[in-house]
N, C-alpha and C. Protein backbone atom coordinates (compact mmCIF):
# COMPACT_ATOMS: atom_id res chain seq x y z
N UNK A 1 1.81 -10.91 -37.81
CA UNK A 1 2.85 -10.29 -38.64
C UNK A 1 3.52 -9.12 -37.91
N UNK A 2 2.75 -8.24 -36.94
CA UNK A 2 3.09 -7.12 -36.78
C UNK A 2 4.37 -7.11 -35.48
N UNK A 3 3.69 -8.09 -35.05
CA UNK A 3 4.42 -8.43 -33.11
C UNK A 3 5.18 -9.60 -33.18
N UNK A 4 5.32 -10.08 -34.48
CA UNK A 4 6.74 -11.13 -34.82
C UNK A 4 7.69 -10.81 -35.87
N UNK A 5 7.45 -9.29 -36.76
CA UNK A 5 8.92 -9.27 -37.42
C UNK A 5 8.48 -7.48 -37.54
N UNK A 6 7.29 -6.51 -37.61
CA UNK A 6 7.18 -5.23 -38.20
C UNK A 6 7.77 -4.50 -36.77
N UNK A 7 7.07 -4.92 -35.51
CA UNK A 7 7.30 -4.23 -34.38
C UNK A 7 9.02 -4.44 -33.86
N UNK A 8 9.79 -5.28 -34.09
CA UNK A 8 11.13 -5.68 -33.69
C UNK A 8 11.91 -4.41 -34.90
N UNK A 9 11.60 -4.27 -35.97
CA UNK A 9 11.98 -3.87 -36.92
C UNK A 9 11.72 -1.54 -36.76
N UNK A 10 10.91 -1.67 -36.22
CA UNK A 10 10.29 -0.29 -36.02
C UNK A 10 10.84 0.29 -34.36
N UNK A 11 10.94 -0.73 -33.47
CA UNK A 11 11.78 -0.94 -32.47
C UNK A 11 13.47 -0.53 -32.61
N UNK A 12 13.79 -1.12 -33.21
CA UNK A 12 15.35 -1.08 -34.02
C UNK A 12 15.65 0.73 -34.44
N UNK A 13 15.15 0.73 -35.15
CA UNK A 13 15.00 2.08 -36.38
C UNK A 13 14.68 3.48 -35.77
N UNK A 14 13.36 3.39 -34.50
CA UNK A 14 13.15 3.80 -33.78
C UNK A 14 13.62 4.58 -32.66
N UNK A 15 14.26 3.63 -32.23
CA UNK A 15 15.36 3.87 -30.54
C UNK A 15 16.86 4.41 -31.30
N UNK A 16 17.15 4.04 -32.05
CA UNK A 16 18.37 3.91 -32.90
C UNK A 16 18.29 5.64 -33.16
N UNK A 17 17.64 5.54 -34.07
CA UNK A 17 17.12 7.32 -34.10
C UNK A 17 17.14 8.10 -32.66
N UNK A 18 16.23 8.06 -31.98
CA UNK A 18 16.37 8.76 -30.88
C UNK A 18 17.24 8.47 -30.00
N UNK A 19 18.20 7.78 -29.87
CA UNK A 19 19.78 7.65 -29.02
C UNK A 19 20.53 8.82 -29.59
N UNK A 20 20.37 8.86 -31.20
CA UNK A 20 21.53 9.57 -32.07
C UNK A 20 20.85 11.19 -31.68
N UNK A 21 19.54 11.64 -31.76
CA UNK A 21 18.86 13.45 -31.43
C UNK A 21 19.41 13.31 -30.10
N UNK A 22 18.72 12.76 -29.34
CA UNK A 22 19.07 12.66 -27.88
C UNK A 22 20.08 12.35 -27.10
N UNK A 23 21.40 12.62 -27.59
CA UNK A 23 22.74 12.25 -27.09
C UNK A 23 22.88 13.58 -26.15
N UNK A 24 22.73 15.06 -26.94
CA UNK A 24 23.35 15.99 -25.93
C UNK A 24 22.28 15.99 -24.71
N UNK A 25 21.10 15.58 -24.88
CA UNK A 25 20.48 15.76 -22.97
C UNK A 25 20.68 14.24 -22.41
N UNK A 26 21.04 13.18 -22.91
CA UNK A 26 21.47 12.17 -22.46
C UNK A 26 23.20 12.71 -21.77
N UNK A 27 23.91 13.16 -22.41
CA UNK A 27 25.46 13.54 -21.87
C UNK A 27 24.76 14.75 -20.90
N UNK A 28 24.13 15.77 -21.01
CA UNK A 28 24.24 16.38 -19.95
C UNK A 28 23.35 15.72 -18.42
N UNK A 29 22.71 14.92 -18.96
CA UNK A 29 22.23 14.06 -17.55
C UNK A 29 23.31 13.33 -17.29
N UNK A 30 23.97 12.34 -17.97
CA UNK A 30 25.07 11.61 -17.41
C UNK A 30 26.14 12.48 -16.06
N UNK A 31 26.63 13.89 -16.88
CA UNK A 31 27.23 14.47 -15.85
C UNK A 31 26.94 15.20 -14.98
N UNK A 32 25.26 15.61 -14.91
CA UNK A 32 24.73 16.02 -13.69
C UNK A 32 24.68 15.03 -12.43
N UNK A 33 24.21 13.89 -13.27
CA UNK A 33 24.23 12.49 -12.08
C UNK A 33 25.26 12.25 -11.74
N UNK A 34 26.41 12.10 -12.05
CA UNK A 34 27.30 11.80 -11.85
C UNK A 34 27.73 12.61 -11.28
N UNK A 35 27.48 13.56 -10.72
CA UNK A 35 28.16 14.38 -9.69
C UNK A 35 27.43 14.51 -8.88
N UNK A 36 25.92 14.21 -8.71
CA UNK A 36 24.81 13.90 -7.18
C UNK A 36 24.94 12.86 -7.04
N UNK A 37 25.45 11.77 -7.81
CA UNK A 37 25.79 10.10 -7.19
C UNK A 37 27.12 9.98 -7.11
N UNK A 38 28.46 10.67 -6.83
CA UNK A 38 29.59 10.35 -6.30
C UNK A 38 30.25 9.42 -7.78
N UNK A 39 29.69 9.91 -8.97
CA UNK A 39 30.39 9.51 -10.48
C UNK A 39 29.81 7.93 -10.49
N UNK A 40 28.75 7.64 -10.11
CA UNK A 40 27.80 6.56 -10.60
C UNK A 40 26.43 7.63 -11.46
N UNK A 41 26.20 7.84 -12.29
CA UNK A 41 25.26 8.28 -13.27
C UNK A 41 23.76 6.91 -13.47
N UNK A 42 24.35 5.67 -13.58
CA UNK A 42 23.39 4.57 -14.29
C UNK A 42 23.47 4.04 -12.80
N UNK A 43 22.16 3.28 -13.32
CA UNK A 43 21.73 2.08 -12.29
C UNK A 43 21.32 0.95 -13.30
N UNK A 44 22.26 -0.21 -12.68
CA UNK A 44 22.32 -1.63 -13.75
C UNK A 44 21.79 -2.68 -12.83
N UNK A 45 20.31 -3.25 -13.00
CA UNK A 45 19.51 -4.32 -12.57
C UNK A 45 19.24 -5.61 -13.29
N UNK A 46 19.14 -6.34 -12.99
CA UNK A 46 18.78 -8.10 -13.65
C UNK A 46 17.60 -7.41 -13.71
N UNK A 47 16.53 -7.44 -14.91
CA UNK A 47 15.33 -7.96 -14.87
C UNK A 47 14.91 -9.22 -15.56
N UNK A 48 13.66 -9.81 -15.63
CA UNK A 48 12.62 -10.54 -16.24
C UNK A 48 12.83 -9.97 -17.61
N UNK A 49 12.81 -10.60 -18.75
CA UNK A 49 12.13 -10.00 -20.37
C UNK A 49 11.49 -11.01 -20.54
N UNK A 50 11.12 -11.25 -21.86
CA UNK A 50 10.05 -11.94 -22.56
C UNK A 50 10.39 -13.47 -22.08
N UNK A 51 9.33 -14.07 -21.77
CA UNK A 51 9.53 -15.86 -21.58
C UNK A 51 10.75 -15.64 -20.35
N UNK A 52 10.28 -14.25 -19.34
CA UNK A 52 11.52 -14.74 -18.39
C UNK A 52 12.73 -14.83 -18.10
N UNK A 53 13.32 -14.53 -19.62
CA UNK A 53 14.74 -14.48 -19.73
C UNK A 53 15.20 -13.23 -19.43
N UNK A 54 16.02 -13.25 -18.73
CA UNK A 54 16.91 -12.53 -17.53
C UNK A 54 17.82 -11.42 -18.49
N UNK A 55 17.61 -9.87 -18.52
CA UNK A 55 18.66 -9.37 -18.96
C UNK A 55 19.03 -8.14 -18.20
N UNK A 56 20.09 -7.46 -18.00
CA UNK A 56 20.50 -6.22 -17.22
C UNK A 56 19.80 -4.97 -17.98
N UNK A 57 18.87 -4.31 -17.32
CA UNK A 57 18.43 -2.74 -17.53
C UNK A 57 19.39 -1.97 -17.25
N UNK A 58 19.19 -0.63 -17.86
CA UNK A 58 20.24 0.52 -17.68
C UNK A 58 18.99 1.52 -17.53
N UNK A 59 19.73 2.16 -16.37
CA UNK A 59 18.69 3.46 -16.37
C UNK A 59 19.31 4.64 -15.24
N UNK A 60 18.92 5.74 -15.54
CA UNK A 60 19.43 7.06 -15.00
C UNK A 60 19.29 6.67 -13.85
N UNK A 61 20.25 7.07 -13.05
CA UNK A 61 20.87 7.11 -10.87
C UNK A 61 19.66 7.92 -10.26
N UNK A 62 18.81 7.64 -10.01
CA UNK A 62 17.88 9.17 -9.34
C UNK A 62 18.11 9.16 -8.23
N UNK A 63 18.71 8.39 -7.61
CA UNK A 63 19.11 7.70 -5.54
C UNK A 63 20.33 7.54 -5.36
N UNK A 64 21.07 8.05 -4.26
CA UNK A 64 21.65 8.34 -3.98
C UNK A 64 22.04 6.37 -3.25
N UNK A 65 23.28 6.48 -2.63
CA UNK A 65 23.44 5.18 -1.61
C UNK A 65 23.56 5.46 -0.24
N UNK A 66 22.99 6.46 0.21
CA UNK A 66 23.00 6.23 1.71
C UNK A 66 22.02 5.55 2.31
N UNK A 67 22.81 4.97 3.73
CA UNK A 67 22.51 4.46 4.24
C UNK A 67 22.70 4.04 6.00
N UNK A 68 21.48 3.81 6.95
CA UNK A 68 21.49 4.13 8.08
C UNK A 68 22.57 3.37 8.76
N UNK A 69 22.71 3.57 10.46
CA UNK A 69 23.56 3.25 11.16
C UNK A 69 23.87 1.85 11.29
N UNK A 70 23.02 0.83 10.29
CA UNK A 70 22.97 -0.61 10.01
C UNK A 70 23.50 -1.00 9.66
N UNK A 71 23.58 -0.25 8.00
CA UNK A 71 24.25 -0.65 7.06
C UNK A 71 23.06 -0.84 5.88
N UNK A 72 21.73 -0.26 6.62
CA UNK A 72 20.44 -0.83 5.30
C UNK A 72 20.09 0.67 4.82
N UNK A 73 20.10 0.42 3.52
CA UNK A 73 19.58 1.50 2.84
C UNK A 73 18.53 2.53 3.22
N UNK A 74 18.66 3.49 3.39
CA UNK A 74 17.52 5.11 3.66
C UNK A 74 16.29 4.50 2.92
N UNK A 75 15.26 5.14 3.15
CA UNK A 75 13.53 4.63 2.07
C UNK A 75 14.38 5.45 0.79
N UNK A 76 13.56 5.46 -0.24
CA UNK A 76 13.51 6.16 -1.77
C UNK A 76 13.47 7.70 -1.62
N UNK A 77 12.37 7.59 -0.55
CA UNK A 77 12.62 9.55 -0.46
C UNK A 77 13.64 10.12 0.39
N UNK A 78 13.98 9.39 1.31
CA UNK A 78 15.42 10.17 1.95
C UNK A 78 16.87 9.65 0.74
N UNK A 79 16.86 8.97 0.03
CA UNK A 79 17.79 8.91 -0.57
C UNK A 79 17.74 9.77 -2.72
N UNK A 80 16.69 9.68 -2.96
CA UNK A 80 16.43 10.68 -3.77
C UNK A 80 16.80 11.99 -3.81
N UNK A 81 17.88 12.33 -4.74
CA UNK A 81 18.66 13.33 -5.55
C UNK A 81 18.09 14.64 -5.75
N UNK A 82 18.05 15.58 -5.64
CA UNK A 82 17.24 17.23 -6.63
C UNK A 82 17.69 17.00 -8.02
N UNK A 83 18.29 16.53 -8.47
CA UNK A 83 18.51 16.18 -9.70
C UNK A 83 17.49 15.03 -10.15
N UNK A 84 17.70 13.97 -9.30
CA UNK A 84 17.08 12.79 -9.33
C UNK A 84 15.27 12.93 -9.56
N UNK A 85 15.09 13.62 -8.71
CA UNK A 85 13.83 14.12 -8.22
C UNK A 85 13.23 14.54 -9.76
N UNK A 86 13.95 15.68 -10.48
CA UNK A 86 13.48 16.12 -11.71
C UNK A 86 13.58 15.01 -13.33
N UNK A 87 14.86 14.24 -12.59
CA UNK A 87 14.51 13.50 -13.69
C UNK A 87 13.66 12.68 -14.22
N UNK A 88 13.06 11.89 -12.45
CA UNK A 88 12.30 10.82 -12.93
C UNK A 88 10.78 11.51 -12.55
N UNK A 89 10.25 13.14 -12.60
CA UNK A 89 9.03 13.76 -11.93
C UNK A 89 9.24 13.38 -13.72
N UNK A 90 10.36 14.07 -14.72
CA UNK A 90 9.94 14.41 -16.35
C UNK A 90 10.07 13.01 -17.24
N UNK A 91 10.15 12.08 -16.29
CA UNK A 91 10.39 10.63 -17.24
C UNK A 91 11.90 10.69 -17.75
N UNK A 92 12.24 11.23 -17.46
CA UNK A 92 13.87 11.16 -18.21
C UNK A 92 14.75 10.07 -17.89
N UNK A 93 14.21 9.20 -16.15
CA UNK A 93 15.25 8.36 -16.09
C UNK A 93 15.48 6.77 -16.64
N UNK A 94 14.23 7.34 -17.94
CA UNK A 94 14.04 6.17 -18.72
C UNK A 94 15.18 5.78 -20.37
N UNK A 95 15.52 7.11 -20.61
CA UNK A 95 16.26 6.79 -21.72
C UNK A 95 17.15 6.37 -21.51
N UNK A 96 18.14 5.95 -20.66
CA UNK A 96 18.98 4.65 -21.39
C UNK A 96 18.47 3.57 -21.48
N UNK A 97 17.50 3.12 -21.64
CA UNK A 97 16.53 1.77 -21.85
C UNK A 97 16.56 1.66 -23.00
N UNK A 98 16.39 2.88 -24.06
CA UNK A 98 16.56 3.14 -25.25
C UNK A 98 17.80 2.15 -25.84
N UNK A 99 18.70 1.84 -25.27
CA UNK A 99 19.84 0.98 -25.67
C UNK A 99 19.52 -0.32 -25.05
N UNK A 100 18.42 -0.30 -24.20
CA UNK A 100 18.02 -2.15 -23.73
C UNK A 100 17.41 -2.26 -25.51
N UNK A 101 16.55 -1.82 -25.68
CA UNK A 101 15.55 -1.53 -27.06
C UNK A 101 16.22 -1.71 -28.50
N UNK A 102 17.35 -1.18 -28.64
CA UNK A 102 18.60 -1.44 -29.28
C UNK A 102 18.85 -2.56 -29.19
N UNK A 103 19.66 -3.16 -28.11
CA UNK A 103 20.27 -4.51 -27.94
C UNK A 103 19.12 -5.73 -28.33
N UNK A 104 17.46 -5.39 -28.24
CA UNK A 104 16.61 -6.62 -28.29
C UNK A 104 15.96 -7.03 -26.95
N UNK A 105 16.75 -6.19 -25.89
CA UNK A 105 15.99 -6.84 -24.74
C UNK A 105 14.50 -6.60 -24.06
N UNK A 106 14.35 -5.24 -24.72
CA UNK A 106 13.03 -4.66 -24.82
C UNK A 106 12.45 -3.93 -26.16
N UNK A 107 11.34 -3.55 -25.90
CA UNK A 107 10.49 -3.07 -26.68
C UNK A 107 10.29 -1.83 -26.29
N UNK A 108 10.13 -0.82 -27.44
CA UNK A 108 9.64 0.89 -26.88
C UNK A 108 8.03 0.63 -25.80
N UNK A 109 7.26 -0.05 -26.55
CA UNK A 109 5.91 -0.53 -25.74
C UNK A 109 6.01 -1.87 -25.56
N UNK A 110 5.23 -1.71 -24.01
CA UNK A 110 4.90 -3.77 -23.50
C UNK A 110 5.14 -3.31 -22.16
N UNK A 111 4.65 -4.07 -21.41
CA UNK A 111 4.67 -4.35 -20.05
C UNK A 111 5.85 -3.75 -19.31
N UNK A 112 5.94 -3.08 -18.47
CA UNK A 112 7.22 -2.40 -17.58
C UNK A 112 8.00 -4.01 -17.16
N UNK A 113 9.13 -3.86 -16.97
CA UNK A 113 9.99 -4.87 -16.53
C UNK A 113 10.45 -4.77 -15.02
N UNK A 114 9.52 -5.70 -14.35
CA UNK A 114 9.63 -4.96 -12.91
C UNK A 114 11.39 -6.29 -12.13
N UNK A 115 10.95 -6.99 -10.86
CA UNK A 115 11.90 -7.00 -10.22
C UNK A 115 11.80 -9.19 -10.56
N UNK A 116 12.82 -9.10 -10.38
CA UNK A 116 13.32 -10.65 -10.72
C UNK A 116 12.67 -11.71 -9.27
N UNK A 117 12.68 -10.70 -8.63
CA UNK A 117 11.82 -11.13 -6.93
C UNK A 117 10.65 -11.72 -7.23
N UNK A 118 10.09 -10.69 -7.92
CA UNK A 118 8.48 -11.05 -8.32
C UNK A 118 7.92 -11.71 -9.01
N UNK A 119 9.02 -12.84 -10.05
CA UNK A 119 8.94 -13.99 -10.61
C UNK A 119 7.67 -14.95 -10.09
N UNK A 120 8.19 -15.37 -9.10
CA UNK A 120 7.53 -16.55 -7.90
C UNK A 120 5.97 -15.92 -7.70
N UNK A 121 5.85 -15.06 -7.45
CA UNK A 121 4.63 -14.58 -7.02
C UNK A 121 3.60 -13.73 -7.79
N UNK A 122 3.58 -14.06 -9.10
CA UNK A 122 2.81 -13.83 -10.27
C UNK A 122 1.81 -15.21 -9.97
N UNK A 123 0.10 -14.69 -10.33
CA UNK A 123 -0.49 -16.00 -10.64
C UNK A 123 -0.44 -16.23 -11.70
N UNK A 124 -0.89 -17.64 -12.68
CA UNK A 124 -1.35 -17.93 -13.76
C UNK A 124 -1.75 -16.66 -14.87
N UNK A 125 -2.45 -15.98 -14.72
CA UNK A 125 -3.26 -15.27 -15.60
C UNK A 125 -2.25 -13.82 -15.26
N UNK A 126 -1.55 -13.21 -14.29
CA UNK A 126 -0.14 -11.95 -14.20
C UNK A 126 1.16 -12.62 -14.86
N UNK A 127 1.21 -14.02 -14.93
CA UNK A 127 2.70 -14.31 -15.46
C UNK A 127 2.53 -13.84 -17.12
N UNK A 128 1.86 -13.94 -17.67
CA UNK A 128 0.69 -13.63 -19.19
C UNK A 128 1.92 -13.08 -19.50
N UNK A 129 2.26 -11.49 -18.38
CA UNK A 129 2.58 -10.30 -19.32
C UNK A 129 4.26 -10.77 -19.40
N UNK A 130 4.79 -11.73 -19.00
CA UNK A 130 5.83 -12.41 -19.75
C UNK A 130 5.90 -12.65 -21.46
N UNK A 131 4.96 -12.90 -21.99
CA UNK A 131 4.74 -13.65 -23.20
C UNK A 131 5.08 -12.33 -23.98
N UNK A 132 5.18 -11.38 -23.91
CA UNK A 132 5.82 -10.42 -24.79
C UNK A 132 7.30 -9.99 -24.25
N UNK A 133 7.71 -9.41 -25.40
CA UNK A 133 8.95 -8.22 -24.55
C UNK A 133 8.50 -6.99 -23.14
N UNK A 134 9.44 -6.65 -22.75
CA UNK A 134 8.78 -5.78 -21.59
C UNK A 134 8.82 -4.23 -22.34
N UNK A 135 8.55 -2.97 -21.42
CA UNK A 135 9.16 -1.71 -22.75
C UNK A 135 9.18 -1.07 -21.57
N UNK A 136 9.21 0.12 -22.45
CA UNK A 136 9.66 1.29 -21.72
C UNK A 136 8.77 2.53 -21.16
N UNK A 137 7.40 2.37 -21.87
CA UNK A 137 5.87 2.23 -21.54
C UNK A 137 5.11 1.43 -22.17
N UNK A 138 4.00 1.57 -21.11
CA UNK A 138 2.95 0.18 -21.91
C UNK A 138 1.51 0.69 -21.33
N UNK A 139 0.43 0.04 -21.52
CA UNK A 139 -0.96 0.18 -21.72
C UNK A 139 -1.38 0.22 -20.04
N UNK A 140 -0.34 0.07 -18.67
CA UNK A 140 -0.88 0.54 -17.32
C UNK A 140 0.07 1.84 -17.65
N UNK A 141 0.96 2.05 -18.11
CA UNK A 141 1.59 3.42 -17.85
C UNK A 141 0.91 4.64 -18.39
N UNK A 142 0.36 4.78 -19.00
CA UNK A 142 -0.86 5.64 -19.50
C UNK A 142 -2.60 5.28 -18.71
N UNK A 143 -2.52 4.38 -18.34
CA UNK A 143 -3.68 4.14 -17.79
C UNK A 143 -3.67 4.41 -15.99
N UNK A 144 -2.66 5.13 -15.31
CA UNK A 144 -2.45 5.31 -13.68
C UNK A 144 -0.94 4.40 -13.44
N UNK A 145 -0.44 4.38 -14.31
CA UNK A 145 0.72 4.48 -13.92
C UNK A 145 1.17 3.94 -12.35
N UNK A 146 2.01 4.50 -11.53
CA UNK A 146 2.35 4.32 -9.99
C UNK A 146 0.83 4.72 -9.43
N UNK A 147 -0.48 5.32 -9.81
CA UNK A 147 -1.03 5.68 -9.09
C UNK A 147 -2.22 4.69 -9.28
N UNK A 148 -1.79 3.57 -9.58
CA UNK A 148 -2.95 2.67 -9.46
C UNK A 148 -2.52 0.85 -8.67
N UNK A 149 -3.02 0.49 -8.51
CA UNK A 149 -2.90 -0.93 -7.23
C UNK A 149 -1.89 -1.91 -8.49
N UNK A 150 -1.35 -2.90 -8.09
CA UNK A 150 -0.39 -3.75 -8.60
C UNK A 150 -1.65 -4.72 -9.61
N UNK A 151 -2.88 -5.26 -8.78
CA UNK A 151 -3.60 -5.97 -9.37
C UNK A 151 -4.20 -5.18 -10.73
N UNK A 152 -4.33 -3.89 -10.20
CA UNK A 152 -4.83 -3.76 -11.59
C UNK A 152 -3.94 -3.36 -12.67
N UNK A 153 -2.50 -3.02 -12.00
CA UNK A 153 -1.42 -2.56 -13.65
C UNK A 153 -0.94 -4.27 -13.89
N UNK A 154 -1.63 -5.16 -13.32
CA UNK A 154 -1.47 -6.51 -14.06
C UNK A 154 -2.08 -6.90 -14.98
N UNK A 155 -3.67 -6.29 -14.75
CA UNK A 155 -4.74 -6.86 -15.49
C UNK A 155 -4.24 -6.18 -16.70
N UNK A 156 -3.73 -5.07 -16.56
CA UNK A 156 -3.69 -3.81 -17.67
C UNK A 156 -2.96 -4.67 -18.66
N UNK A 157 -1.52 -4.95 -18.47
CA UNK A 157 -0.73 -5.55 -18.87
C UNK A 157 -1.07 -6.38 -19.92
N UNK A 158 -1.54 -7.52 -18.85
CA UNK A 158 -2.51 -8.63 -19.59
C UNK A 158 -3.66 -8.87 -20.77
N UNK A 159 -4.09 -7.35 -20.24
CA UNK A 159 -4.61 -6.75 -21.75
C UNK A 159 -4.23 -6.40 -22.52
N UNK A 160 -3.07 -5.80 -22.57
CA UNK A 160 -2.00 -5.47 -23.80
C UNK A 160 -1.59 -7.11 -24.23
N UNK A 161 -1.20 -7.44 -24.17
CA UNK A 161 -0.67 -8.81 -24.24
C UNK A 161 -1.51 -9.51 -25.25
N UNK A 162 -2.98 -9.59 -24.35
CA UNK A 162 -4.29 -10.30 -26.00
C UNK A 162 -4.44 -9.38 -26.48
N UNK A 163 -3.88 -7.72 -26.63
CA UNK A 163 -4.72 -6.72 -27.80
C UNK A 163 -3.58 -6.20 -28.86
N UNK A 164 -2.01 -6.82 -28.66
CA UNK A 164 -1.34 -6.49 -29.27
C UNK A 164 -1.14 -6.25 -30.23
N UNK A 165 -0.91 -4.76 -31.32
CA UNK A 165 -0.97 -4.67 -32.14
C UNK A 165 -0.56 -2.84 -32.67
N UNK A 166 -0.65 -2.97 -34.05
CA UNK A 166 0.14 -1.81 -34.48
C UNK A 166 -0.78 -0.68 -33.80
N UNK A 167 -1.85 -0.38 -34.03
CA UNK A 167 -2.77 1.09 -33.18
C UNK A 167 -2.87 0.79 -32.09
N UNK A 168 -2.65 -0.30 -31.18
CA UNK A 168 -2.84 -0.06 -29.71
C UNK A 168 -1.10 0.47 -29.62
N UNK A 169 -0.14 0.00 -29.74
CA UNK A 169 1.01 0.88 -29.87
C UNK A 169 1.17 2.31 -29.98
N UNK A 170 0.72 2.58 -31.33
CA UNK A 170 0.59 3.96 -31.26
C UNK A 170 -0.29 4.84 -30.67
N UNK A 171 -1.38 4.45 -30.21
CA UNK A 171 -2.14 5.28 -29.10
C UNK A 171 -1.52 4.88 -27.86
N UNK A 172 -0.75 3.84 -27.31
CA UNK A 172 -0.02 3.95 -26.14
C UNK A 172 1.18 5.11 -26.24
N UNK A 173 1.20 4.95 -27.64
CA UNK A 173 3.01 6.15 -28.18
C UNK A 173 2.54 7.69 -27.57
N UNK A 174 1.14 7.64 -28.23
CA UNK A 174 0.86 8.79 -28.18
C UNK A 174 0.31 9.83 -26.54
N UNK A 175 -0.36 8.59 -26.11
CA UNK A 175 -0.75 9.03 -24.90
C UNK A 175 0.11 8.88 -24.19
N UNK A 176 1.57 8.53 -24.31
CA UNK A 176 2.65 8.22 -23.09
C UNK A 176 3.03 9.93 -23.48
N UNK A 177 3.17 10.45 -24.66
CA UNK A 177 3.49 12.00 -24.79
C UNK A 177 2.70 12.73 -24.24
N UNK A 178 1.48 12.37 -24.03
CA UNK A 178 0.90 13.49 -23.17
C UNK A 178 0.88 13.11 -22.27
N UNK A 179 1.15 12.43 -21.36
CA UNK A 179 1.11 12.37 -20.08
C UNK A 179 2.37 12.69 -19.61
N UNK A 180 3.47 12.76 -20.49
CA UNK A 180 4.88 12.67 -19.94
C UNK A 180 4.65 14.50 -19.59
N UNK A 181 3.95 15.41 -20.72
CA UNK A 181 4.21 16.62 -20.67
C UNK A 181 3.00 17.38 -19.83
N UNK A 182 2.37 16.48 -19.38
CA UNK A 182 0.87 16.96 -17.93
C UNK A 182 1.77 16.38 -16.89
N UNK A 183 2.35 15.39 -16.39
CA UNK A 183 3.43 14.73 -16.00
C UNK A 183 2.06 14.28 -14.56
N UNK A 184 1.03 12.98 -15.38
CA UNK A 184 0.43 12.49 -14.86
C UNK A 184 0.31 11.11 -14.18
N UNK A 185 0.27 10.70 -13.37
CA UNK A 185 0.61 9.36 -12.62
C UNK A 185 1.98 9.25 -12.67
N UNK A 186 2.89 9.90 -12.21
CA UNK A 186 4.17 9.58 -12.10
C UNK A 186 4.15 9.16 -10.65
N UNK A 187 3.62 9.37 -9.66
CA UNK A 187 3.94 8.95 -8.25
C UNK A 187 2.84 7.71 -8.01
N UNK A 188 2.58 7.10 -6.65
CA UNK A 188 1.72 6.51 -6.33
C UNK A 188 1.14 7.21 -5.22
N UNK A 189 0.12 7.31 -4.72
CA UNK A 189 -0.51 8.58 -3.94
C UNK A 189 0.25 8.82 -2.48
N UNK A 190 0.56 7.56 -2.01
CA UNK A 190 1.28 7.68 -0.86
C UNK A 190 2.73 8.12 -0.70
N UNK A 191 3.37 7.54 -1.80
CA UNK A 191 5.06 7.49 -1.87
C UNK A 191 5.38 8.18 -2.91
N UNK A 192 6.66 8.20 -3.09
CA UNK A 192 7.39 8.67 -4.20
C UNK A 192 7.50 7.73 -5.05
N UNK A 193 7.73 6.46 -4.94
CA UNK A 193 7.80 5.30 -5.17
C UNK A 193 6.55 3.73 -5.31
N UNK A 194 6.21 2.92 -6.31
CA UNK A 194 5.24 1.52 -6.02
C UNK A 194 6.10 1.26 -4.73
N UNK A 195 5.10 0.60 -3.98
CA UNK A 195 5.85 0.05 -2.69
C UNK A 195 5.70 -1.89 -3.13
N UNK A 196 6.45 -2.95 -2.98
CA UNK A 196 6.90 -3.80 -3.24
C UNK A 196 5.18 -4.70 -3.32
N UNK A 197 5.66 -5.42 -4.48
CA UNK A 197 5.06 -6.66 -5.00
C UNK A 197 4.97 -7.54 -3.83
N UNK A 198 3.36 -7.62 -2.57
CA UNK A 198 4.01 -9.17 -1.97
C UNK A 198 3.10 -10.31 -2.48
N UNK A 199 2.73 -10.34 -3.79
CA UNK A 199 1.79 -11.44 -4.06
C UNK A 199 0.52 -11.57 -4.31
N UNK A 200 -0.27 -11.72 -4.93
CA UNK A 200 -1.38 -11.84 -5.33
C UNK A 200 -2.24 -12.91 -4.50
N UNK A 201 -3.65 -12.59 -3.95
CA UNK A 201 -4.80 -13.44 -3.20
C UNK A 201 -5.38 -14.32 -3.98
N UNK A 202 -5.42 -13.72 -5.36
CA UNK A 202 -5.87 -14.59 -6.52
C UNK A 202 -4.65 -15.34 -6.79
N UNK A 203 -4.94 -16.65 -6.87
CA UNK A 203 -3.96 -17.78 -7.33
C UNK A 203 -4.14 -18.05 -8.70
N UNK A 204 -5.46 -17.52 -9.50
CA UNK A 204 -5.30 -18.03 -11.08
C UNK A 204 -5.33 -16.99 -11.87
């Protein structure tokens, strides 16, 4: 009942609300970014959602577009903003997702919606965290976040997935607030950044 008509419904009502409080630090991020990204503010990606189906994310610019004498993009930390830097150290460069959440394409909680690349190279038992909507945190983002291995923010996932339900939600709600304001596992120990999905050893 809860994860086929209460959670879509609390989702709705939810995000809807906090778009409407959160407009004036949403407008004043728009025009801070927009003047450390050359009047690009958003970054618009294809991801994965539920069963796979393909929809465009919106989310705050924290990177800049430069790029070397190639023509290939700088790493994440030479192209990362002082603006950028603070937004995504305080989680901020997550609220325009808040309007993926709106539209239906996500969920406030569920599985992060990572890269359309990484389709192919999910096994059997990581494709799982398809079977829900994706969100905007979920049960690895409170649990190590960037600072834990890919295999295990899969398993995590995957556990959300069979434990779905109204109190695992709200203790994910709740513990994503405190961690946002200890501002814990936001990095991965090495980078600023997860460094890329190449596939899982386990095939099932």
């Amino acid at each position: 009942m809860y994860s086929k008509f209460l959670k879509r419904g609390m989702d709705f009502i939810i995000s809807s609300i906090a778009v409407i409080v959160l407009s004036p630090i949403i407008l004043i991020l728009t025009v801070l970014l927009a003047l450390a990204n050359n009047g690009k503010p958003f970054f618009f990606q294809k991801r994965p959602g539920q069963n796979e189906k393909i929809f465009t994310i919106i989310k705050f610019k924290t990177m800049n577009d430069k790029k070397d004498d190639q023509g290939n993009l700088l790493s994440d930390v030479e192209r990362i903003t002082k603006v950028g830097k603070f937004v995504r150290g305080a989680s901020l460069d997550e609220l325009m997702q808040l309007i993926n959440v709106v539209k239906g394409d996500m969920s406030l909680i569920g599985p992060r919606p990572l890269l359309v690349d990484y389709l192919p190279l999910y096994n059997q038992e990581q494709a799982k965290r398809h079977l829900v909507k994706p969100g905007i945190t979920g049960w690895a983002q409170v649990n190590g976040r960037n600072a834990i291995s890919w295999e295990q923010k899969f398993s995590l996932d995957v556990w959300y997935v069979n434990n779905l339900s109204f109190a695992t939600d709200m203790k994910i709600l709740f513990q994503t607030v405190k961690k946002v304001f200890k501002r814990e596992g936001i990095s991965a120990s090495e980078s600023d950044t997860m460094p890329r999905f190449m596939g899982s050893s386990n095939k099932n």
